[in-house]
PDB file of N, CA and C in Angstrom:
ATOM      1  N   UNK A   1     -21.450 -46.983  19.379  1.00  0.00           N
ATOM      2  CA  UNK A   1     -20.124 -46.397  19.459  1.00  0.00           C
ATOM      3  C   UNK A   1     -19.609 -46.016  18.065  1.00  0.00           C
ATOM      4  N   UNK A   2     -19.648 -47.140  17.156  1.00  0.00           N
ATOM      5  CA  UNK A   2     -19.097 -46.343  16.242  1.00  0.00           C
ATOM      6  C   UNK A   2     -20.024 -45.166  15.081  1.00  0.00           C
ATOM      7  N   UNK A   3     -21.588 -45.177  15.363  1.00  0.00           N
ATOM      8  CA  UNK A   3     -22.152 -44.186  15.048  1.00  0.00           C
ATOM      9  C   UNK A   3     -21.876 -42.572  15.858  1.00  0.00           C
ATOM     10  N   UNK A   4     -21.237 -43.055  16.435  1.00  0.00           N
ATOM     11  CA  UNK A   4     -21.036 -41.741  17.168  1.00  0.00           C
ATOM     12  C   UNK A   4     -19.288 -41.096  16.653  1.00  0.00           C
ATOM     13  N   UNK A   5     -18.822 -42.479  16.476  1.00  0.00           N
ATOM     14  CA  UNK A   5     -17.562 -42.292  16.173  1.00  0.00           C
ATOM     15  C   UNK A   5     -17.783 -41.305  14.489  1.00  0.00           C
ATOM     16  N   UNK A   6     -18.557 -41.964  13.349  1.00  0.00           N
ATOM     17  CA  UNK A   6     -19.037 -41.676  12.396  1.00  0.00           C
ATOM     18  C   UNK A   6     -19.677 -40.468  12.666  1.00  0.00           C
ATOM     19  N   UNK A   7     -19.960 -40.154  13.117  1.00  0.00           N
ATOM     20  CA  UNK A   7     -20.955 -38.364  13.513  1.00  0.00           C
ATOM     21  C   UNK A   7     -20.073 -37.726  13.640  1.00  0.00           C
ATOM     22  N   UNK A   8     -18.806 -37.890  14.366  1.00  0.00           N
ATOM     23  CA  UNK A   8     -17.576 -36.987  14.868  1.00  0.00           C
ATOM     24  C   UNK A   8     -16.927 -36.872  13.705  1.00  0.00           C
ATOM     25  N   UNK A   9     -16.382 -37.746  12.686  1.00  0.00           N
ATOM     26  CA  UNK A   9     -16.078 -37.383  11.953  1.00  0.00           C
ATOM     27  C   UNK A   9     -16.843 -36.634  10.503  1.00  0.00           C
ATOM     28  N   UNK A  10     -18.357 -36.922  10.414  1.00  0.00           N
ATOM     29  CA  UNK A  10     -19.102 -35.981   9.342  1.00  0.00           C
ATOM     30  C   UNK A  10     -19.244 -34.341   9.882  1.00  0.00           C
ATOM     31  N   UNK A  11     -18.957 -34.377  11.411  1.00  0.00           N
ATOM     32  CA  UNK A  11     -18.601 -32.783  11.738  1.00  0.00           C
ATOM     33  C   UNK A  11     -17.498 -32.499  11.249  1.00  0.00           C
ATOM     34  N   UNK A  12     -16.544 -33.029  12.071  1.00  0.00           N
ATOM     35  CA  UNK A  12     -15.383 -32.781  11.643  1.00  0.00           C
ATOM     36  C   UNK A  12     -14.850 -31.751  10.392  1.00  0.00           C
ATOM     37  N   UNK A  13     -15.573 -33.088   9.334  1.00  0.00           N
ATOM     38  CA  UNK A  13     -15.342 -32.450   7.941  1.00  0.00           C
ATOM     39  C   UNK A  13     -15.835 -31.480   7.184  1.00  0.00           C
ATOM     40  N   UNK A  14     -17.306 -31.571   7.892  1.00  0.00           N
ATOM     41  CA  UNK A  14     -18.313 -30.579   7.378  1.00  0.00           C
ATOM     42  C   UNK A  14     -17.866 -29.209   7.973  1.00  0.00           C
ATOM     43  N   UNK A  15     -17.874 -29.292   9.429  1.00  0.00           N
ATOM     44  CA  UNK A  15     -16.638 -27.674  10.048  1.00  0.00           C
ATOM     45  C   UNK A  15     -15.445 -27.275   8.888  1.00  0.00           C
ATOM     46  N   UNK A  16     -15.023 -27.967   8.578  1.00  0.00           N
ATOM     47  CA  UNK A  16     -13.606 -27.901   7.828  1.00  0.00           C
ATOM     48  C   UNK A  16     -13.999 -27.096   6.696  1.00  0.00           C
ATOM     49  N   UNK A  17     -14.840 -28.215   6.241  1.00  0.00           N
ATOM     50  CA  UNK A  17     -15.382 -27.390   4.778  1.00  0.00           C
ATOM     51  C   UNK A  17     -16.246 -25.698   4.964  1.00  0.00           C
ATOM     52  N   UNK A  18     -16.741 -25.843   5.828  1.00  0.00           N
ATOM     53  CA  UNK A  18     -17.329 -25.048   6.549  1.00  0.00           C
ATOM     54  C   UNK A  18     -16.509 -23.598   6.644  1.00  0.00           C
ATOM     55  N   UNK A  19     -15.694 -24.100   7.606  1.00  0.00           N
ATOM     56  CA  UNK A  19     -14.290 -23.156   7.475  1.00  0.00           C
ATOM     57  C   UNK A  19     -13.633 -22.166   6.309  1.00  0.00           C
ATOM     58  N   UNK A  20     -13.286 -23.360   5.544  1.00  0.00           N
ATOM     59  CA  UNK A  20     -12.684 -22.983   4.296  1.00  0.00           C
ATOM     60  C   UNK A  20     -13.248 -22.144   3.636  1.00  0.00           C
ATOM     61  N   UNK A  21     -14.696 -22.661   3.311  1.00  0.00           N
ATOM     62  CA  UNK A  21     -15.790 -21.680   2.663  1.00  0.00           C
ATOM     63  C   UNK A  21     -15.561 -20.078   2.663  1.00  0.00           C
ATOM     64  N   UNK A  22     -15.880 -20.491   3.935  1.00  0.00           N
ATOM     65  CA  UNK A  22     -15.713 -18.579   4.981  1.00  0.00           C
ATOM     66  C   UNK A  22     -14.618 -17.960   4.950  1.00  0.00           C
ATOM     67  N   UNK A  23     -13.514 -18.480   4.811  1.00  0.00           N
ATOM     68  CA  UNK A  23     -12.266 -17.957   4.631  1.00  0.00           C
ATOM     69  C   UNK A  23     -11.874 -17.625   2.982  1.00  0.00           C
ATOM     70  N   UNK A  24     -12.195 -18.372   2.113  1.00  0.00           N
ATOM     71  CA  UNK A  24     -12.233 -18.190   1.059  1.00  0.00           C
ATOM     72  C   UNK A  24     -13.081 -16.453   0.670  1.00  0.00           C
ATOM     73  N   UNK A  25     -14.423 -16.787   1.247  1.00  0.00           N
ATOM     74  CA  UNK A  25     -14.959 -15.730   1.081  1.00  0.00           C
ATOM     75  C   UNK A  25     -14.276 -14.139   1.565  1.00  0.00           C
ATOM     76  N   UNK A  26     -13.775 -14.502   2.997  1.00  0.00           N
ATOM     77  CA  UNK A  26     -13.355 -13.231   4.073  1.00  0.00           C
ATOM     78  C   UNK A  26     -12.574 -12.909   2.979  1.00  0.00           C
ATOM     79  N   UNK A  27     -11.658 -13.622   2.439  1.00  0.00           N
ATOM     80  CA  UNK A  27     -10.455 -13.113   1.786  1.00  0.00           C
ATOM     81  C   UNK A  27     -10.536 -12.575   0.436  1.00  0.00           C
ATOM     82  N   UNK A  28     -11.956 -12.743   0.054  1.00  0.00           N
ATOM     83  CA  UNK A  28     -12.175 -12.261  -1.477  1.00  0.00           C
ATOM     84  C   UNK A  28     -12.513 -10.874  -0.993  1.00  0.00           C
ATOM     85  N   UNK A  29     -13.236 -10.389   0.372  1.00  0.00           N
ATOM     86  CA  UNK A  29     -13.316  -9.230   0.575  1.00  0.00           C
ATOM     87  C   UNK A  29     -12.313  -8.348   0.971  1.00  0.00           C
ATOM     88  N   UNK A  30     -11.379  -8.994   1.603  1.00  0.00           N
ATOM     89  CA  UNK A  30     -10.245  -8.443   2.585  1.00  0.00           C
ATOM     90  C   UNK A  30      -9.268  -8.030   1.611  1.00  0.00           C
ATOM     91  N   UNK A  31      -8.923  -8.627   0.848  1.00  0.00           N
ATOM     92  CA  UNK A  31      -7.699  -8.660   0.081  1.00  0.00           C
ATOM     93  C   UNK A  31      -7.288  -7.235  -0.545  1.00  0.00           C
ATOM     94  N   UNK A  32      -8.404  -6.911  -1.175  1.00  0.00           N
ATOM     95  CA  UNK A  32      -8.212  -5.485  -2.126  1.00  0.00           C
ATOM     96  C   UNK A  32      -7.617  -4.826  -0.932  1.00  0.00           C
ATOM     97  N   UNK A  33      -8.252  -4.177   0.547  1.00  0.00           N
ATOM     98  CA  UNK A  33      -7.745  -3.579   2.112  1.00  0.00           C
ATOM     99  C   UNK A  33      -6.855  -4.177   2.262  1.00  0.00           C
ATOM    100  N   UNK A  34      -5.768  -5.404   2.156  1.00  0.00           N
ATOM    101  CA  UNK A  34      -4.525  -5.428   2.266  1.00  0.00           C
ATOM    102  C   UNK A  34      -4.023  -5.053   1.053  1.00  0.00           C
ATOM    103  N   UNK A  35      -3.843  -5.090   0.077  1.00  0.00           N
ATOM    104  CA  UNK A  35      -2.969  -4.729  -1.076  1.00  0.00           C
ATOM    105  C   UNK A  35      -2.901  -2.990  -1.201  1.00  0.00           C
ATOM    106  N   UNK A  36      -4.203  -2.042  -0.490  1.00  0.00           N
ATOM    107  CA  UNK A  36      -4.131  -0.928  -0.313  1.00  0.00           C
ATOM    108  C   UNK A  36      -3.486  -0.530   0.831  1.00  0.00           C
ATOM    109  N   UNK A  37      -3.150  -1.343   1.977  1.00  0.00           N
ATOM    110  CA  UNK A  37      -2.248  -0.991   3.006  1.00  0.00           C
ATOM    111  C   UNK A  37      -1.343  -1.441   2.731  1.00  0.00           C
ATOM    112  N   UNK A  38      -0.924  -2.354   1.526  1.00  0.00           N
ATOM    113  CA  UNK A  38       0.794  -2.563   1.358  1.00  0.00           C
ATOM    114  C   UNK A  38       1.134  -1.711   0.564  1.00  0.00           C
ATOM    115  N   UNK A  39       0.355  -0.662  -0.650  1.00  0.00           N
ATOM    116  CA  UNK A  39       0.845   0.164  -1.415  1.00  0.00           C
ATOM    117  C   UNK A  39       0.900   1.342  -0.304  1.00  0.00           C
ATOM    118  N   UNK A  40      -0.070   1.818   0.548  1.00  0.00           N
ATOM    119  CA  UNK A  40       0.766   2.953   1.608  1.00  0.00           C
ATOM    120  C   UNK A  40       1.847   2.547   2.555  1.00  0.00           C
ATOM    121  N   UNK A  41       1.801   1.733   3.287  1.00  0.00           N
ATOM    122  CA  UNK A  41       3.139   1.003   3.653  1.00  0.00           C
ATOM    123  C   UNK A  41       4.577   0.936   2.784  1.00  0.00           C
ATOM    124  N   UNK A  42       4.053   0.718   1.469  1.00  0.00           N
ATOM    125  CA  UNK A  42       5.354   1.127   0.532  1.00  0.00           C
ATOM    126  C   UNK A  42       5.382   2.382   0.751  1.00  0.00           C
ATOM    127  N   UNK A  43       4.590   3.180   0.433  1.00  0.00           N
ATOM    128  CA  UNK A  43       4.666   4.815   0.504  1.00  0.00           C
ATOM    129  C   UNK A  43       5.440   5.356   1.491  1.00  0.00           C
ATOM    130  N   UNK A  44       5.709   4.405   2.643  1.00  0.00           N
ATOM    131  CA  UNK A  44       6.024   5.421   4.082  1.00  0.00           C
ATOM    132  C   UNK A  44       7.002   4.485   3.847  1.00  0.00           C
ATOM    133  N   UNK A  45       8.075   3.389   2.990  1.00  0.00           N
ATOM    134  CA  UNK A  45       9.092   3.375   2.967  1.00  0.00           C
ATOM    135  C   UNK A  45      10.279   4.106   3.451  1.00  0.00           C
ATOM    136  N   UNK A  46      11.208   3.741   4.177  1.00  0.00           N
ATOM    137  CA  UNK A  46      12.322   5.053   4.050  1.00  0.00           C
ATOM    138  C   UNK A  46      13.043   5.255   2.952  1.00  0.00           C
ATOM    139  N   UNK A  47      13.012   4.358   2.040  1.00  0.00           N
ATOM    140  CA  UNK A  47      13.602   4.955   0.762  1.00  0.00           C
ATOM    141  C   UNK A  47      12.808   5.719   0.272  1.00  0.00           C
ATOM    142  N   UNK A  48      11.575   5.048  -0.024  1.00  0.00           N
ATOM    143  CA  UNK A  48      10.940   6.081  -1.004  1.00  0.00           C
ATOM    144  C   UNK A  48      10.830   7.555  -0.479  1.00  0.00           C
ATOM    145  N   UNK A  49      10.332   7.783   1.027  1.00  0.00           N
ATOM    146  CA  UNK A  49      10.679   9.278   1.246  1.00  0.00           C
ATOM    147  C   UNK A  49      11.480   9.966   1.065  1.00  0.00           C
ATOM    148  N   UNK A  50      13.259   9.481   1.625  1.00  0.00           N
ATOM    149  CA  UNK A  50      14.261   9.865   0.766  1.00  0.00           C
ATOM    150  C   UNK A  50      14.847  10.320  -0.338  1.00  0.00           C
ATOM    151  N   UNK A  51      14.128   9.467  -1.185  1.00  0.00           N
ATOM    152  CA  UNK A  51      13.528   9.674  -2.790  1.00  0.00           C
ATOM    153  C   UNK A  51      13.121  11.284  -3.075  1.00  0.00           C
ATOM    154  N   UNK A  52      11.792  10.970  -2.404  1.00  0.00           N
ATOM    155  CA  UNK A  52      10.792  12.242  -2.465  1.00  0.00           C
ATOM    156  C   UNK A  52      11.305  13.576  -1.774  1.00  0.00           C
ATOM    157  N   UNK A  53      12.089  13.266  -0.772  1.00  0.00           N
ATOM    158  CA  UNK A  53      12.845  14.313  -0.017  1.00  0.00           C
ATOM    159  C   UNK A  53      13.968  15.030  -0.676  1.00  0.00           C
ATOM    160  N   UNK A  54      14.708  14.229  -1.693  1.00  0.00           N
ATOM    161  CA  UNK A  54      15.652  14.565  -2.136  1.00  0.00           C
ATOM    162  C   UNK A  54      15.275  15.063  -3.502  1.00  0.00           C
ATOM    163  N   UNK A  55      13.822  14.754  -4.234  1.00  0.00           N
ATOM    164  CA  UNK A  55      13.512  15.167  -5.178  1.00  0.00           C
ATOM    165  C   UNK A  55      12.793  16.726  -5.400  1.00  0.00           C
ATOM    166  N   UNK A  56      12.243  17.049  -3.712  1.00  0.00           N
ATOM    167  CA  UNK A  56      11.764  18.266  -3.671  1.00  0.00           C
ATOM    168  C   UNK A  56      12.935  19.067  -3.478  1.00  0.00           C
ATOM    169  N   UNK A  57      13.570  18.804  -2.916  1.00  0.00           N
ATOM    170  CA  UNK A  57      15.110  20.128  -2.244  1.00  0.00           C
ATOM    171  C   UNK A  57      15.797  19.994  -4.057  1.00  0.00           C
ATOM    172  N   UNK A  58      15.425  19.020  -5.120  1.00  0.00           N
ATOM    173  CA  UNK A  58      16.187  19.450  -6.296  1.00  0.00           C
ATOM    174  C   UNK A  58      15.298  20.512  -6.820  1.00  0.00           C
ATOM    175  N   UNK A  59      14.003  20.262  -6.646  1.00  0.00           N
ATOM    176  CA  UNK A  59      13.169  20.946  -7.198  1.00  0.00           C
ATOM    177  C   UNK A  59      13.286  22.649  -6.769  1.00  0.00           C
ATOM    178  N   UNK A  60      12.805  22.646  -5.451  1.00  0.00           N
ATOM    179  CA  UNK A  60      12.886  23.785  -4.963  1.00  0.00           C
ATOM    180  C   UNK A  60      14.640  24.682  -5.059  1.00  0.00           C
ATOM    181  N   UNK A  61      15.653  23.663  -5.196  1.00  0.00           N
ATOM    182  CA  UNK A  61      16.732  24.587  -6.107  1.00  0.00           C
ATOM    183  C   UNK A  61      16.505  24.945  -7.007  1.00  0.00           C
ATOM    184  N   UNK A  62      16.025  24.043  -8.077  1.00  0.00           N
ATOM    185  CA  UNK A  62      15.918  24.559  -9.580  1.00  0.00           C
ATOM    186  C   UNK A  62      14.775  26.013  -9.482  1.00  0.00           C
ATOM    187  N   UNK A  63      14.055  25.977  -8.741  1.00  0.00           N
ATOM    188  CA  UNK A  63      13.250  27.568  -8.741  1.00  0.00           C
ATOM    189  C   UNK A  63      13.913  28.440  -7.534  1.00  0.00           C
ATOM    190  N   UNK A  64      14.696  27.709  -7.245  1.00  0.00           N
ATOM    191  CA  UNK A  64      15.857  29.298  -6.541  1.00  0.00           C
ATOM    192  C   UNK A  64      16.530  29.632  -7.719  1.00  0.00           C
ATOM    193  N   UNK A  65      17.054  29.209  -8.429  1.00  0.00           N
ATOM    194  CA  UNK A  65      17.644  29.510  -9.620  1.00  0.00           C
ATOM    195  C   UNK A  65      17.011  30.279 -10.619  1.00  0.00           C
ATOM    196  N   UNK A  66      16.091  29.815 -10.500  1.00  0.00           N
ATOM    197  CA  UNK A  66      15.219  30.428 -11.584  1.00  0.00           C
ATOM    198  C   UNK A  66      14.481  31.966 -11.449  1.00  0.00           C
ATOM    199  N   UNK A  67      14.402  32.319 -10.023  1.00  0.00           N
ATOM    200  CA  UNK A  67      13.906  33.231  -8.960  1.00  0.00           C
ATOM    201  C   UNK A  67      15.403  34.306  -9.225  1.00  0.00           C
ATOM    202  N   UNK A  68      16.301  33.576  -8.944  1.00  0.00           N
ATOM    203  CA  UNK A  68      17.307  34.656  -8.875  1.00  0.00           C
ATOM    204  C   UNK A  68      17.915  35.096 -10.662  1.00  0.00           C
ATOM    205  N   UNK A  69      17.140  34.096 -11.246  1.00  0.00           N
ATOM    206  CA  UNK A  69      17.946  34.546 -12.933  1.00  0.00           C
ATOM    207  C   UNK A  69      16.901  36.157 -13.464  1.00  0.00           C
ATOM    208  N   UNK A  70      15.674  35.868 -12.372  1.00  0.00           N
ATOM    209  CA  UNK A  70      14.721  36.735 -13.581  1.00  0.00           C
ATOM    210  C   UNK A  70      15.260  38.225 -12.577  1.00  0.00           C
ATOM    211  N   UNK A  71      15.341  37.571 -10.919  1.00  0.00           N
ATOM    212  CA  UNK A  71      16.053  39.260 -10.552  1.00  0.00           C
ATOM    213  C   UNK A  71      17.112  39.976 -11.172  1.00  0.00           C
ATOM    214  N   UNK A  72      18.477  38.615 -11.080  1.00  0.00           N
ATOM    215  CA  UNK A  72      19.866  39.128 -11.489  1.00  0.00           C
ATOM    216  C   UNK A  72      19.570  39.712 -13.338  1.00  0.00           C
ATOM    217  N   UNK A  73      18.503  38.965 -14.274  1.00  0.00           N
ATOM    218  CA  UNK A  73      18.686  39.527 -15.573  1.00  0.00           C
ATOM    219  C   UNK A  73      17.976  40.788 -15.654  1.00  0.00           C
ATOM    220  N   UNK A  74      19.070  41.655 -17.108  1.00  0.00           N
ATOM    221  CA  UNK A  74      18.719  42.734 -17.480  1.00  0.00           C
ATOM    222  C   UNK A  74      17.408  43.013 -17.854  1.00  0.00           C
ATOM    223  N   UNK A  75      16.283  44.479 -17.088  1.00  0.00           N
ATOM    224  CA  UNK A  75      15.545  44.542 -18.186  1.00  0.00           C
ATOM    225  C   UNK A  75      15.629  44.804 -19.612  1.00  0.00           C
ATOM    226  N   UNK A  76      14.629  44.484 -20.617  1.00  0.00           N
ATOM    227  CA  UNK A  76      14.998  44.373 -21.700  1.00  0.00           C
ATOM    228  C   UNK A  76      14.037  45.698 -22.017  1.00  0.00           C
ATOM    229  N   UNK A  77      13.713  46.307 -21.168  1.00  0.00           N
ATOM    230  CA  UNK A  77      12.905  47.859 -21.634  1.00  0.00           C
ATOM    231  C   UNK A  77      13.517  48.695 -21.208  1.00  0.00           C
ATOM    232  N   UNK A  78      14.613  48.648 -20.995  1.00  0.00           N
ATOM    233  CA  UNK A  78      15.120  49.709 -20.762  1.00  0.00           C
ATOM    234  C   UNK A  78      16.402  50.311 -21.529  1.00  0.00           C
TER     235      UNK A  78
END
C-alpha cells in the first residue's frame, strides 16, 4: 500500500514537472505570435484609427490647398 501510495506521488510530480517543461517551452515559441497580435490589435484600436482618420482628412486638406494655390496663382510667363 504504501508503495503504491509512493508511485502516485513520483507521478504526480514527475507529470508536473513534466508539464511545466512543455509549457515553458510552448511559450518560448508562442509568445513572439502573441506580442504580434497585440501590436495589430493595438493597430485596430479605435483611437488609433481616429488618429489616422483624422490625420489623413488633415493631410488630404493640406493638398486641396495646395491644388487650388497652383490653379488660383498667376502665371509667371506671362
Amino acid at each position: 500500500m504504501l508503495a503504491l501510495l509512493t508511485l502516485l506521488i513520483v507521478i504526480i510530480v514527475g507529470g508536473t514537472l513534466a508539464l511545466v517543461t512543455v509549457l515553458k517551452r510552448a511559450r518560448a515559441e508562442v509568445w513572439p505570435t502573441i506580442d504580434a497580435f497585440a501590436e495589430f490589435r493595438g493597430a485596430l484600436d479605435p483611437a488609433v484609427l481616429s488618429l489616422r482618420r483624422d490625420s489623413f482628412k488633415a493631410a488630404s486638406r493640406l493638398e486641396q490647398g495646395r491644388s487650388s494655390q497652383r490653379v488660383n496663382s498667376p502665371s509667371l510667363g506671362r
